[in-house]
Protein backbone atom coordinates (compact mmCIF):
# COMPACT_ATOMS: atom_id res chain seq x y z
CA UNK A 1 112.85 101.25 45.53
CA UNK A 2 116.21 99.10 45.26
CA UNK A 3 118.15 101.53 46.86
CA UNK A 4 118.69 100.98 50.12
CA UNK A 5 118.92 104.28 51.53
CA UNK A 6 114.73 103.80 51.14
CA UNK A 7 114.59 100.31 52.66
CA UNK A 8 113.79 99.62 56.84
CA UNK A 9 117.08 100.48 58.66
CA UNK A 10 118.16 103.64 56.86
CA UNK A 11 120.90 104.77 54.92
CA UNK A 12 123.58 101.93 54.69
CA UNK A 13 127.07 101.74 53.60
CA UNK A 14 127.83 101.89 49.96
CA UNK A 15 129.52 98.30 48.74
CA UNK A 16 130.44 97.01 44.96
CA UNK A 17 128.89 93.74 43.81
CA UNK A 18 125.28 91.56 44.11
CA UNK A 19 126.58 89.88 47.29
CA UNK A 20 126.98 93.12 48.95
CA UNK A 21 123.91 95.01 48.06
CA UNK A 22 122.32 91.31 49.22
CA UNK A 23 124.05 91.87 52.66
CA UNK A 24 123.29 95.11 53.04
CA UNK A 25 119.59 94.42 52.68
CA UNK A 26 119.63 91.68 54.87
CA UNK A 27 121.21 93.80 57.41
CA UNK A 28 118.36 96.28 57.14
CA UNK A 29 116.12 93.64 57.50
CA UNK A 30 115.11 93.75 53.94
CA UNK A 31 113.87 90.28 51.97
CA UNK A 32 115.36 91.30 48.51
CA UNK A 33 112.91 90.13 45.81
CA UNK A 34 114.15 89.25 42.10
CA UNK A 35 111.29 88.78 38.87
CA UNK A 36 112.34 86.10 36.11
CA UNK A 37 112.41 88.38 32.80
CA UNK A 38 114.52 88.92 29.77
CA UNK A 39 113.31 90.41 26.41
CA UNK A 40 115.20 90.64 23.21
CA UNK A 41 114.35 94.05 22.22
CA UNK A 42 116.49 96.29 24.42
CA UNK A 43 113.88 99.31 24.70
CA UNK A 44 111.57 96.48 26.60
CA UNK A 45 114.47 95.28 28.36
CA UNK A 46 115.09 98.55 29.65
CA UNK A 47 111.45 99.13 30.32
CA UNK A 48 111.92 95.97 32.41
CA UNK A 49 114.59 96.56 34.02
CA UNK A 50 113.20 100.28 35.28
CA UNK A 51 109.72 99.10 36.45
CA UNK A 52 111.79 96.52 38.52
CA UNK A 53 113.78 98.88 40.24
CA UNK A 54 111.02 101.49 41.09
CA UNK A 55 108.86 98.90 42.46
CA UNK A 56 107.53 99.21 46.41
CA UNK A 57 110.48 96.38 47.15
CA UNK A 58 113.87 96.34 47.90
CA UNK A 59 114.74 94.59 44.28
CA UNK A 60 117.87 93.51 41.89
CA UNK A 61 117.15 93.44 38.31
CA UNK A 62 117.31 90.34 36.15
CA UNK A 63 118.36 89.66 32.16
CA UNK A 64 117.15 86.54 31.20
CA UNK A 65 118.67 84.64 28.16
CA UNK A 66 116.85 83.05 24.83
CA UNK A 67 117.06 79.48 24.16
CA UNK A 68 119.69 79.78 21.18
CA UNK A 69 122.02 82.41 23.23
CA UNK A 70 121.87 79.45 25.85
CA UNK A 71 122.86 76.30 23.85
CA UNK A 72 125.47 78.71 21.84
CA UNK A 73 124.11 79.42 18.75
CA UNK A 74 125.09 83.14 18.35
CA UNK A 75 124.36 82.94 14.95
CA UNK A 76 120.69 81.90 15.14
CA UNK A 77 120.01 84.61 17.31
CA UNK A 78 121.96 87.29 15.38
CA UNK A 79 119.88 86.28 12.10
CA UNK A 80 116.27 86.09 14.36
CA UNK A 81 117.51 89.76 15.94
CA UNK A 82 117.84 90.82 12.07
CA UNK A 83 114.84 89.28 10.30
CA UNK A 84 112.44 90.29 13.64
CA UNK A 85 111.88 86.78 14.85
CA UNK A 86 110.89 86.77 18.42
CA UNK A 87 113.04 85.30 21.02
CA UNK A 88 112.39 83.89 23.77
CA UNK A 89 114.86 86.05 25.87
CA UNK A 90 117.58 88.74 25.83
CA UNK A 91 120.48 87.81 23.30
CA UNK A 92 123.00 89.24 24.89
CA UNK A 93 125.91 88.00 22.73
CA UNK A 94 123.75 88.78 19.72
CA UNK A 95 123.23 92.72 20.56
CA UNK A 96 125.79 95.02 20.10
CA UNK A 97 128.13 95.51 23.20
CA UNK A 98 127.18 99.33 22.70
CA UNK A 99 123.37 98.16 22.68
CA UNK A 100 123.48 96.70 25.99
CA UNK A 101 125.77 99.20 27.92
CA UNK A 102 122.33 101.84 26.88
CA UNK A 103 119.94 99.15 28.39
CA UNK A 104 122.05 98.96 31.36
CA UNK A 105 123.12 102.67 31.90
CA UNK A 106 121.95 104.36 34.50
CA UNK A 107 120.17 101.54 36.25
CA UNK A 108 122.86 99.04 36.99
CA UNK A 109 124.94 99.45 39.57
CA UNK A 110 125.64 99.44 43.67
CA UNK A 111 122.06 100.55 44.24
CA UNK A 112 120.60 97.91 41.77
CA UNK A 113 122.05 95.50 40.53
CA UNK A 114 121.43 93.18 37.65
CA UNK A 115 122.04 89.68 37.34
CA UNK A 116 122.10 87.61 33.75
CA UNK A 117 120.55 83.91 33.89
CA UNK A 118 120.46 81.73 31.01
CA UNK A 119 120.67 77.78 31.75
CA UNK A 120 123.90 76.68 29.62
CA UNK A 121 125.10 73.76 30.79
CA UNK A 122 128.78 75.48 28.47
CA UNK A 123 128.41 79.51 29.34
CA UNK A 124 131.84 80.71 28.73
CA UNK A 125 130.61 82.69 26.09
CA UNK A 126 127.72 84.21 28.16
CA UNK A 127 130.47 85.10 30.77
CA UNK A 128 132.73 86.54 27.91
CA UNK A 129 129.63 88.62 26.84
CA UNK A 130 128.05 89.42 30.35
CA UNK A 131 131.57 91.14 31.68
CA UNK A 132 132.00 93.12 28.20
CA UNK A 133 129.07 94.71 29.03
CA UNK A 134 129.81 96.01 32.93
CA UNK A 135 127.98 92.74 34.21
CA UNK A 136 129.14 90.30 37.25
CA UNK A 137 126.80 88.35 38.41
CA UNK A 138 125.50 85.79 37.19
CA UNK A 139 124.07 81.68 37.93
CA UNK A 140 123.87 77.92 37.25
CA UNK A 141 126.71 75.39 37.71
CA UNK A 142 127.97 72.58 35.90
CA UNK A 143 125.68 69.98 37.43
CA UNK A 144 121.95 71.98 37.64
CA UNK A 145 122.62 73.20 34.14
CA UNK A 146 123.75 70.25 32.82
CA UNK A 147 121.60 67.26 33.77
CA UNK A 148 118.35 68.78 33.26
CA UNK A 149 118.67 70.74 30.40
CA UNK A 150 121.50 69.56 28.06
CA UNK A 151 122.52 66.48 26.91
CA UNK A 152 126.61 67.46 26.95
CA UNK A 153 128.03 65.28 28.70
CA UNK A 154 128.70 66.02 32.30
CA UNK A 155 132.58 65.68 31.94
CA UNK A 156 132.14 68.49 29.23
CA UNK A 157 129.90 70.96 31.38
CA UNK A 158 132.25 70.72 34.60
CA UNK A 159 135.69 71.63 32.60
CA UNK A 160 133.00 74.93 31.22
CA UNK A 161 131.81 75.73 34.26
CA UNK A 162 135.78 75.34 35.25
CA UNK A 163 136.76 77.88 32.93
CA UNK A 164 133.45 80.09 33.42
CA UNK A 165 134.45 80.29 36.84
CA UNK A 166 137.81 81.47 36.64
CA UNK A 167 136.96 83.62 34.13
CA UNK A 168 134.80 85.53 36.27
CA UNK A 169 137.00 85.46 39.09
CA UNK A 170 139.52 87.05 37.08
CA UNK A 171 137.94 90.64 37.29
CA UNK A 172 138.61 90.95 40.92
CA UNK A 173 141.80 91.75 40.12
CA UNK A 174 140.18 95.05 38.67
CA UNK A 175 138.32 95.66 42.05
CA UNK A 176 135.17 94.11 41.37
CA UNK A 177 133.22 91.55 43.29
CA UNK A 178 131.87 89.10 40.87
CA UNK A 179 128.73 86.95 41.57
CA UNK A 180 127.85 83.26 41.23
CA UNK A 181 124.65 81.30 42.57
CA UNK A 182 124.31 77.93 42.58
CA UNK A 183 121.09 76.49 40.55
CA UNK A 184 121.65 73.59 42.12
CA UNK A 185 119.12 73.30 45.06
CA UNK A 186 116.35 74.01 42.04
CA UNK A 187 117.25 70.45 40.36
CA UNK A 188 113.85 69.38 38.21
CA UNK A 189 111.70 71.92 39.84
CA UNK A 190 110.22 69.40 42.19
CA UNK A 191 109.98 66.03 43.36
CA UNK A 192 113.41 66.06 44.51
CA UNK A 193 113.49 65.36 48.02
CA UNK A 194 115.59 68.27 50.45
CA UNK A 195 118.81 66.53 50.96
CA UNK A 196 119.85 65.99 47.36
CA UNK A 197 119.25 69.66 46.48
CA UNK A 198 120.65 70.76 49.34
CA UNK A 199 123.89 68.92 48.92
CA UNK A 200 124.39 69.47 45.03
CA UNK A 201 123.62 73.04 45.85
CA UNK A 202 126.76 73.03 48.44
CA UNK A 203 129.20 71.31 46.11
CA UNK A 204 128.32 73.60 43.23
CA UNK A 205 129.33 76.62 45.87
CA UNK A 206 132.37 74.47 46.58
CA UNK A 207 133.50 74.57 42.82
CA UNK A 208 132.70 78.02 42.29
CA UNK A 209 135.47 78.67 45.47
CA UNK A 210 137.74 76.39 44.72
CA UNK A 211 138.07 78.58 41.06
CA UNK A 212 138.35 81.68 42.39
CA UNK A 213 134.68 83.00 43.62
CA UNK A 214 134.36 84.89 46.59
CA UNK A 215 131.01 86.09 46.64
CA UNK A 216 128.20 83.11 46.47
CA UNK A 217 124.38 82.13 47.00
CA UNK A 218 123.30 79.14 47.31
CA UNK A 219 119.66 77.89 46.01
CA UNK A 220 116.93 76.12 47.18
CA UNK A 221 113.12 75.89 45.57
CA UNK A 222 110.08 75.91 47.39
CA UNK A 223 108.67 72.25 48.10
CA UNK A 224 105.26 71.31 48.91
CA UNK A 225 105.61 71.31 52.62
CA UNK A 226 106.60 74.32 54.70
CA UNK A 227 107.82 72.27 57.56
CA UNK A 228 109.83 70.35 55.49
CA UNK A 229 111.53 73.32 53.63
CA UNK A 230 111.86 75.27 57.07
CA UNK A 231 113.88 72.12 58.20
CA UNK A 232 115.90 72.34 54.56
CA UNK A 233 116.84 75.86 54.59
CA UNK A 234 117.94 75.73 57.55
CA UNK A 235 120.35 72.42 57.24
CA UNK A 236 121.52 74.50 54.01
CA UNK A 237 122.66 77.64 56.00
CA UNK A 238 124.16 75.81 58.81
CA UNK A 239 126.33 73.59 55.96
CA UNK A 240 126.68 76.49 54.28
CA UNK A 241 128.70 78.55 57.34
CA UNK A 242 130.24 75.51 58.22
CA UNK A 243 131.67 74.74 54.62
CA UNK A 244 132.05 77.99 53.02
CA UNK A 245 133.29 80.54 56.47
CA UNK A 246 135.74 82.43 54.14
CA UNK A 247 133.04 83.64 51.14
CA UNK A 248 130.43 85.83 51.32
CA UNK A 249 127.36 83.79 50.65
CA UNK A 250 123.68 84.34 50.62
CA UNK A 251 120.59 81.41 50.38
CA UNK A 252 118.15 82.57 47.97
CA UNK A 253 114.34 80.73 48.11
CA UNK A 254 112.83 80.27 43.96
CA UNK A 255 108.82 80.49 44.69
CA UNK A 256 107.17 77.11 43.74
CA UNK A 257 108.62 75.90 40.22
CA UNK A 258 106.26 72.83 38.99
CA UNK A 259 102.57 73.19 38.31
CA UNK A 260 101.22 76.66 39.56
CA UNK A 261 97.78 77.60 40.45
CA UNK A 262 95.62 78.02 38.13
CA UNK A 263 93.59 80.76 40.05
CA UNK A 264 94.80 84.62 40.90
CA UNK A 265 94.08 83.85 44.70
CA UNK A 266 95.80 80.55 45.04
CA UNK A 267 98.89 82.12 43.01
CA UNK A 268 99.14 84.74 45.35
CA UNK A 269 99.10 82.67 48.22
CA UNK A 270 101.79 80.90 47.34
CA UNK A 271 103.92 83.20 46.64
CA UNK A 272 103.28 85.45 49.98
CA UNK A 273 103.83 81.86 51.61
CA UNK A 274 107.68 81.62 49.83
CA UNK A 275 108.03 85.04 50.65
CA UNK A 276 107.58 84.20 54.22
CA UNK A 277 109.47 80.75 54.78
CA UNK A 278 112.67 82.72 53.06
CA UNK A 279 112.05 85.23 56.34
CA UNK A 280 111.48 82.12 58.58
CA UNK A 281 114.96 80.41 56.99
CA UNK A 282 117.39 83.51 56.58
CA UNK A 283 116.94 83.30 53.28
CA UNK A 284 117.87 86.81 52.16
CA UNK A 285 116.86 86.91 48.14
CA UNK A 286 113.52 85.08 46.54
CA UNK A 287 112.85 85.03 43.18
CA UNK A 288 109.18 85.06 42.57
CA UNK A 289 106.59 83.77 40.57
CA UNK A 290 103.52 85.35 38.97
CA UNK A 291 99.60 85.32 39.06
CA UNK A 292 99.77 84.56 35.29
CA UNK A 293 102.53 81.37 35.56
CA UNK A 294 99.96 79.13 34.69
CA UNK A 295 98.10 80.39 31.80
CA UNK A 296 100.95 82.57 30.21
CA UNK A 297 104.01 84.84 30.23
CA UNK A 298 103.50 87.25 32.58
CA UNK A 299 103.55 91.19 32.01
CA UNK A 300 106.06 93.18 33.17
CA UNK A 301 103.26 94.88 35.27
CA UNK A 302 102.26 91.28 36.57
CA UNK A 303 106.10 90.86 37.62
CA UNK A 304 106.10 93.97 39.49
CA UNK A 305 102.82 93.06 41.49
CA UNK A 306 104.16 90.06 42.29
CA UNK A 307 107.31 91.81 43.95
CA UNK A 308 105.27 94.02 45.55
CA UNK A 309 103.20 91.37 46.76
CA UNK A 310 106.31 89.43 47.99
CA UNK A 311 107.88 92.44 49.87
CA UNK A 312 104.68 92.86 51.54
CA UNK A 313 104.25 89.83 52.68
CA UNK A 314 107.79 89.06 53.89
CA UNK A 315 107.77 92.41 55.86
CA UNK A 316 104.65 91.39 57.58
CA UNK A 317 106.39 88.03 58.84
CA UNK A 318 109.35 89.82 60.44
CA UNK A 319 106.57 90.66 63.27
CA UNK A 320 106.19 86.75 64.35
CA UNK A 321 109.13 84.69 66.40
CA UNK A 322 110.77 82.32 64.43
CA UNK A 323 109.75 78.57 64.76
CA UNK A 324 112.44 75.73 65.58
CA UNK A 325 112.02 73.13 62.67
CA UNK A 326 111.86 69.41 63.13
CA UNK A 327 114.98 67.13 62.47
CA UNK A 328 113.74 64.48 59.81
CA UNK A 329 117.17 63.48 58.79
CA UNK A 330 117.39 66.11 56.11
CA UNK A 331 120.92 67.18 57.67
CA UNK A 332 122.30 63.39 58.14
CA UNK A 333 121.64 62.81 54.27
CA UNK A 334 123.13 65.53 53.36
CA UNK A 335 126.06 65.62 55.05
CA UNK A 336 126.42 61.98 53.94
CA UNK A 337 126.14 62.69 50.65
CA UNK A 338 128.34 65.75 50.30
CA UNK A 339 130.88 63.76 52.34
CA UNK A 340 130.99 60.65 50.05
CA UNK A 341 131.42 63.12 46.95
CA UNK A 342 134.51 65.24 48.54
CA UNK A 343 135.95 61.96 49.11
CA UNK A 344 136.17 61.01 45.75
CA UNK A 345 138.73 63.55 44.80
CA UNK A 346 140.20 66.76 45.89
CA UNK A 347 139.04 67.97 42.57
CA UNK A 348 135.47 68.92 42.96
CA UNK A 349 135.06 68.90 39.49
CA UNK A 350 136.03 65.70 38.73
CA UNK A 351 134.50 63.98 41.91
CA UNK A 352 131.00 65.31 40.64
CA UNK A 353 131.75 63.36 37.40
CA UNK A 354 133.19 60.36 39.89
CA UNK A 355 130.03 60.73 42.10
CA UNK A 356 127.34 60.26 39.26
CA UNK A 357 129.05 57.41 37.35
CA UNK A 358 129.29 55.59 40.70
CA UNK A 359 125.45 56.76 41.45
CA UNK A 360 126.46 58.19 44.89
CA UNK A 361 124.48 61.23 43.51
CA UNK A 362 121.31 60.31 41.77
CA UNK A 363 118.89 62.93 40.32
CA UNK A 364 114.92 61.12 40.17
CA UNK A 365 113.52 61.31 36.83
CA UNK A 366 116.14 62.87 35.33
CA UNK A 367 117.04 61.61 31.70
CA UNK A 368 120.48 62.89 31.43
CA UNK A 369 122.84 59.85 29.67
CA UNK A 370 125.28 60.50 32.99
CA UNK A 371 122.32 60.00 35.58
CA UNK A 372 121.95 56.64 37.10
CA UNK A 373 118.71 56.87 37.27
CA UNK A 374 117.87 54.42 39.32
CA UNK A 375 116.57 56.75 42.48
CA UNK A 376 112.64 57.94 42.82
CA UNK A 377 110.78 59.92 45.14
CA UNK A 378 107.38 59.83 46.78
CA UNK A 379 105.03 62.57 47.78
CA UNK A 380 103.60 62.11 50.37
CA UNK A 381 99.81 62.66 51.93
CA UNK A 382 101.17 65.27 54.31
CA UNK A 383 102.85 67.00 51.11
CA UNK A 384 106.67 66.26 52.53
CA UNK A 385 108.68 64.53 50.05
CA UNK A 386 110.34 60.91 50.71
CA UNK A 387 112.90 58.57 48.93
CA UNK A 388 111.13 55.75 47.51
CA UNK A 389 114.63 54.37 46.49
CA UNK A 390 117.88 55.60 46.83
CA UNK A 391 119.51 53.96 44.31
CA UNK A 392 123.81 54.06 45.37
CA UNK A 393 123.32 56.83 47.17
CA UNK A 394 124.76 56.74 50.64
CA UNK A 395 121.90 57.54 52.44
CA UNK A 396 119.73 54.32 53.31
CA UNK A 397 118.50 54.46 56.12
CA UNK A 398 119.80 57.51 57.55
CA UNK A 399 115.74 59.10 57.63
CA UNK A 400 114.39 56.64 59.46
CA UNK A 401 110.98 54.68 58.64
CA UNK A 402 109.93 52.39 55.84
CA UNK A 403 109.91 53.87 52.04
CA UNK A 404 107.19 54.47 50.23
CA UNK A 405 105.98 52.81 47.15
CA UNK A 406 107.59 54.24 43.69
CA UNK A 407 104.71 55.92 41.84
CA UNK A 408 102.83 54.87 39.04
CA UNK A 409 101.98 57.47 36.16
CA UNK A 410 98.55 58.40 37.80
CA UNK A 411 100.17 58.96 40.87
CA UNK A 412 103.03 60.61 39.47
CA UNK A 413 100.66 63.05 37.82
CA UNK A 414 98.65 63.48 41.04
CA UNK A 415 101.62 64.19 42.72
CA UNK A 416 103.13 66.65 40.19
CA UNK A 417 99.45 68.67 40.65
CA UNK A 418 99.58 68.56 44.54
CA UNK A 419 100.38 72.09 45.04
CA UNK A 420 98.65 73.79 42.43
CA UNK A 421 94.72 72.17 43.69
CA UNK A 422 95.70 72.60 47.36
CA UNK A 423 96.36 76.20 46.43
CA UNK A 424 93.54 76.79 44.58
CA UNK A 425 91.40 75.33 47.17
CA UNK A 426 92.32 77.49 49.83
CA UNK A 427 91.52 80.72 47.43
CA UNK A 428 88.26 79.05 46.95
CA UNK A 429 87.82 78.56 50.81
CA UNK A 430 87.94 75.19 50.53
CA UNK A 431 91.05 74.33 53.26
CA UNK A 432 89.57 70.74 54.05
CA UNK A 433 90.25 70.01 50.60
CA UNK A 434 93.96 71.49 50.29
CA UNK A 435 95.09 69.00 53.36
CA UNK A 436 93.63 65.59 51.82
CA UNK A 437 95.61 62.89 49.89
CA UNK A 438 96.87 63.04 46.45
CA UNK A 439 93.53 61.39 45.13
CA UNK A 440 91.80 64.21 45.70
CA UNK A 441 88.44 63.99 43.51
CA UNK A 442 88.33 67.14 41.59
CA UNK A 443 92.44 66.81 40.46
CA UNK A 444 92.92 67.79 37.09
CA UNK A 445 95.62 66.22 35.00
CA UNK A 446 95.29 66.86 31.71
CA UNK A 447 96.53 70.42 31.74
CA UNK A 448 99.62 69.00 32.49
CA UNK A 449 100.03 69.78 28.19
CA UNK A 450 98.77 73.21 28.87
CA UNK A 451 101.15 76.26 28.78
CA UNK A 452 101.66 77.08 31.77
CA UNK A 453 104.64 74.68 32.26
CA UNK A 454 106.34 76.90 30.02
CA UNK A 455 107.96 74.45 28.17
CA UNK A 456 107.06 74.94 24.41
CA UNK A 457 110.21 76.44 23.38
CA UNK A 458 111.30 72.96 24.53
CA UNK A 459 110.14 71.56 20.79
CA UNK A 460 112.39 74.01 18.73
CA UNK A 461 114.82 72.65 16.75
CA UNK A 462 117.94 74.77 17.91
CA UNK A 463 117.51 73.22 21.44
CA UNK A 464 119.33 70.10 22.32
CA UNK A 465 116.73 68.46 24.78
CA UNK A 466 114.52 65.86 23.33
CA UNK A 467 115.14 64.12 27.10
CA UNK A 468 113.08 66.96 28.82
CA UNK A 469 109.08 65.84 27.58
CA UNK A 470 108.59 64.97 31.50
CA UNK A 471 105.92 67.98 32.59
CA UNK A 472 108.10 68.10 35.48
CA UNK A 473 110.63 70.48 34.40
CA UNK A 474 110.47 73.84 34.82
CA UNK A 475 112.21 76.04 32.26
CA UNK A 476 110.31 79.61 33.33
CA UNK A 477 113.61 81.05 32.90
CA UNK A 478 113.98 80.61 29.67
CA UNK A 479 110.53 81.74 28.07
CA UNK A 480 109.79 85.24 27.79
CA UNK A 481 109.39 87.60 24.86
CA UNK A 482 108.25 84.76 22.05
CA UNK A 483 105.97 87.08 19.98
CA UNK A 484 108.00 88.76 16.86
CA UNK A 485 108.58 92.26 17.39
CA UNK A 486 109.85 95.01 14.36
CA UNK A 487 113.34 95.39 14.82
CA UNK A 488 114.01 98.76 17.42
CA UNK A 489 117.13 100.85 17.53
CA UNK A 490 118.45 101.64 21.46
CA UNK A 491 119.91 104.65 20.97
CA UNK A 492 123.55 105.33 22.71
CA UNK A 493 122.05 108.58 24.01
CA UNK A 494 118.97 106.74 25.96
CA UNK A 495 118.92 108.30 29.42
């Protein structure tokens, strides 16, 4: 149902590009909803792609990458695509460019459109392969896919990113609208308090226009506290008018990415809870998560309930008043920090580099070589998130209050788990539970190994992170589609 002559409002104008069909939902008063998938046989890319579009949500489609696309290794993935190794994503420099115009045609376009993730902290040749193909839009940015998942060197990933950028900017010339969103408001998943994801998330979208992009989103991922996110979102939205009036730009909400419920019930009500703070914020785009996130990869069917299930819930919201969040000092650390970085250099680019040798910005537990590493955060009882040290960053004091201790492992663990038992106790009816401290007595750590971190592609030898062990990443983007498959021809005549 991704066209938008079916969404609430009516027909709407016709418009080229993501950011437009984006706006045009929004101005129906449409939450547009977006499923992590990518599958290296085309035929179930396709498949994908089509039960995404005829779902009961206003939807844009999504072709995730595998792990040796990502990191550049075309040749792995050409020789897994020919000896029927599974992948754990589409290969979209690996496939013919004929190939992937027939998974595409027919379904891509101003009524849905699709947009290609991947996590390469160097994608020029994903943005090489990603145009060839009639593609536009696309995401990431030279800090969010650097630091967490790569070890290049950050120097490395902003002059790619550099070149990325202008590369996509260059088709405008041809009348198109390209598409970039920031990943940067999603650094580590979690335990990254609001203000440093909001501000890395608004320089990213400042380097993206000052190399040519027009058309921009900006990122932010769900946190354990509602309040506190409501407060976020809406510091990012007012930077992001104040900093960005000339480009079309969107915030898009990621549903919860660290440790997900374990049960059906206290998946879903997380997800219909992101669905609904992204209504609450202006968000206009959420990319969901699944019933199955904790146990496995989800179904293509399980993707499309949860869309469903998003929509639904998101439309629902629309009938309450919006709430005026608190003012916790969210905005005053990040203006600071964005300020201290654009005064390092008119460059963007090269005050990013500036900004994390000097520590001004400081990602916690991150184990990137060009990370200071000296900041941590703190969870705390209410489920907000707090600075336990700040490290060089310009921001002491600006919150108010005293900090709270760094954590140890157990809490560390305990506070990693927060959201997944407080869900699961409300599906069990067991509310008083979800509101207690972090020592709640029926936590369960060790599946912290378990798969539904969906990190074990994270221990194959063609990927360059041996820094990302810590069970607080999460790489859901890149694992789908690891199970070999025969080699299937997509014909050039598929309708």
């Amino acid at each position: 149902m991704s066209a938008l002559t079916a969404a609430p409002g009516g027909s709407l104008p016709a418009g080229a590009g993501f950011g437009a069909f984006v706006a045009r939902a929004r101005a129906a008063g449409a939450l547009v909803v977006q499923p992590r998938m990518g599958m290296a046989d085309p035929l179930r890319m396709r498949e994908g792609l089509l039960a995404t579009r005829d779902a009961d949500a206003v939807t844009v489609g999504t072709i995730t990458l595998d792990s040796y696309t990502r990191t550049g290794d075309l040749a792995a993935a050409r020789r897994a695509l020919a000896d029927g190794v599974g992948l754990n994503g589409y290969p979209i420099a690996g496939h013919p460019v004929d190939v992937t115009r027939a998974v595409l045609r027919g379904l891509a376009g101003e009524g849905f459109p699709v947009q290609v993730r991947h996590g390469s902290a160097l994608p020029e040749h994903i943005v090489r392969a990603l145009l060839a193909v009639g593609l536009d839009a696309t995401e990431g940015g030279p800090v969010s896919y650097c630091l967490p998942y790569s070890r290049t060197p950050l120097r490395e990933a902003v002059e790619s990113w550099r070149r990325s950028c202008e590369l996509l900017a260059s088709i405008r010339e041809f009348g198109a609208e390209p598409h970039l969103e920031t990943f940067g408001g999603c650094l580590m998943g979690q335990l990254c308090p609001p203000s440093l994801l909001i501000a890395v998330s608004v320089l990213e979208a400042l380097f993206f226009r000052q190399h040519g992009l027009r058309s921009i989103s900006l990122s932010y991922a769900q946190q354990p506290d509602p309040r506190q996110d409501e407060e976020a979102l809406t510091v990012l939205g007012r930077l992001a008018g104040e900093l960005l009036p000339d480009v079309d730009h969107h915030l898009v909400l990621y549903a919860y990415m660290g440790v997900f419920p374990r049960t059906p019930g206290g998946a879903r009500l997380l997800l219909e809870d992101a669905a609904r703070l992204a209504v609450r914020t202006g968000a206009a785009r959420l990319i969901v998560k699944t019933t199955a996130e904790a146990h496995r990869i989800p179904t293509v069917a399980e993707n499309v309930r949860a869309l469903e299930t998003a929509a639904a819930a998101a439309g629902a919201e629309h009938l309450r008043p919006p709430r005026a969040p608190a003012d916790t000092g969210i905005e005053a650390e990040a203006r600071a920090l964005i300020g201290a970085v654009l005064e390092l250099d008119a460059d963007i680019g090269r005050a990013l580099v500036r900004a994390f040798a000097a520590g001004y910005l400081d990602v916690p537990y991150c184990l990137h070589p060009d990370n200071a590493g000296r900041a941590r955060s703190s969870l705390g009882p209410d489920g907000r998130l707090h600075w336990s040290d700040v490290g060089a960053m310009p921001i002491a004091g600006l919150s108010g209050g005293p900090r709270p201790p760094i954590l140890g492992s157990a809490d560390l663990l305990g506070a990693l788990s927060h959201v997944q038992w407080s869900y699961d106790s409300r599906a069990a009816g067991a509310p008083h539970l979800a509101g207690q401290g972090l020592a709640a007595p029926h936590l369960d750590t060790p599946h912290l190994a378990a798969p539904h971190l969906d990190t074990p592609h994270l221990a194959a030898p063609h990927l360059d992170t041996p820094h990302l062990a810590a069970p607080h990443l999460d790489t859901s983007d890149l694992a789908y589609d690891r199970t070999p498959a025969a080699p299937r021809e997509l014909g050039l005549t598929t309708p």
